[in-house]
Every structure is written in structure tokens, then in C-alpha cells.
Protein backbone atom coordinates (compact mmCIF):
# COMPACT_ATOMS: atom_id res chain seq x y z
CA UNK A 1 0.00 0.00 0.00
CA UNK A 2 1.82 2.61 -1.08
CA UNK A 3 2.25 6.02 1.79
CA UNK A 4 3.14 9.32 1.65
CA UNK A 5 4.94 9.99 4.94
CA UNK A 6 6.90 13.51 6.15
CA UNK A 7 9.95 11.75 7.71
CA UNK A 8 12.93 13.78 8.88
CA UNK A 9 15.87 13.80 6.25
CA UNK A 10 18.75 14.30 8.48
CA UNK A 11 16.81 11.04 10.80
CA UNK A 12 16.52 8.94 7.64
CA UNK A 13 20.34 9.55 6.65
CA UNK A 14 21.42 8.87 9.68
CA UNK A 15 19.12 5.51 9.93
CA UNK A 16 20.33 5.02 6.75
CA UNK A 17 23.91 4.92 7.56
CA UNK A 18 23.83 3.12 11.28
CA UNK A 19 21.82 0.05 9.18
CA UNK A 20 23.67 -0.30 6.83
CA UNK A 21 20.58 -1.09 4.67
CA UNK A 22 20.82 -0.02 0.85
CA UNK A 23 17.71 1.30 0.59
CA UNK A 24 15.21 4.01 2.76
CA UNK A 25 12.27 1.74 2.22
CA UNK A 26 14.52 -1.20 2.93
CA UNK A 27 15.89 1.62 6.78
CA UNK A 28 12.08 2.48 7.27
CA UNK A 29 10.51 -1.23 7.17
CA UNK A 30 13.75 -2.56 9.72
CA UNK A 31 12.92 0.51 11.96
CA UNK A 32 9.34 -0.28 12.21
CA UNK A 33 10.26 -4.12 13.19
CA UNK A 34 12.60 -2.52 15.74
CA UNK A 35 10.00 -0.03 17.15
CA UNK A 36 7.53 -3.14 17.14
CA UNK A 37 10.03 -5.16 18.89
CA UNK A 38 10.70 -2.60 21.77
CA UNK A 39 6.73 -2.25 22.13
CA UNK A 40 6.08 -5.61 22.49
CA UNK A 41 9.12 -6.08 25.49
CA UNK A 42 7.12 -2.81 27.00
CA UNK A 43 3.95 -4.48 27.29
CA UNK A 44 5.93 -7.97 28.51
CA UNK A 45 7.41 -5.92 31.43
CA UNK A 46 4.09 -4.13 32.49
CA UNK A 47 3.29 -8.15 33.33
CA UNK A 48 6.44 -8.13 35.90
CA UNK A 49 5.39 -9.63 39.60
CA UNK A 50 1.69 -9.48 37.91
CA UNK A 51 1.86 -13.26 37.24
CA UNK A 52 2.25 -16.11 39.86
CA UNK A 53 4.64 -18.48 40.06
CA UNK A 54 3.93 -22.08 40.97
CA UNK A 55 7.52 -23.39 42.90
CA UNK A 56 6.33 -26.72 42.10
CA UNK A 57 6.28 -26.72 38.06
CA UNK A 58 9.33 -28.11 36.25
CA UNK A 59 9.97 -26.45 32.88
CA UNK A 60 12.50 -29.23 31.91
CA UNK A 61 9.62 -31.86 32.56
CA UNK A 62 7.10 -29.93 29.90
CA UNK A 63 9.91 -29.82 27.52
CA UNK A 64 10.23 -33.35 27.45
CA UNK A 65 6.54 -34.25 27.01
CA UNK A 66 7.09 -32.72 23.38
């Protein structure tokens, strides 16, 4: 779907540069993976001391049931 976005030349060239990516669309796409990325750790850490943990469960067990 193609987007007309306003993005920040001197950002973009510097993105460009620190990815090492040949391409902006190529620099845009990685950022957006990265930005998802972070997001996704965010909302993982607002769980911290939310969930319980059972002393009794043994991880090693469940792996070998696959």
C-alpha cells in the first residue's frame, strides 16, 4: 500500500547509515520491526510480579513431554 509519509531527512540519513541497509524503504521497514520489537518487550514488562509463580512446576519436565 503505497504512503506518503513527512519523515525527517537528516533522521533517515542517519538511519540510513547506522543500518547499513541499501535502501530508505529497505531503513524504514527494519525501523518499524525494531520499534515493534521494543513495544512488544514494554507491554511484557508491564506483566512483571503481575503473574504467579507455581515453585512446584518443572519447565524441563514440559519440555520433554514434546
Amino acid at each position: 500500500m503505497p504512503t506518503n509519509l513527512h519523515i525527517d531527512d537528516d533522521l533517515l540519513d542517519e538511519a540510513l547509515k547506522l543500518s547499513g541497509k541499501r535502501t530508505k524503504r529497505e531503513t524504514v521497514n527494519e525501523a518499524l520491526r525494531a520499534y515493534i520489537r521494543y513495544c512488544k518487550r514494554l507491554k511484557l514488562l508491564e506483566l512483571f510480579g503481575k503473574i504467579d509463580y507455581h515453585p512446584d512446576y518443572d519447565y524441563k519436565a514440559a519440555r520433554r513431554k514434546r
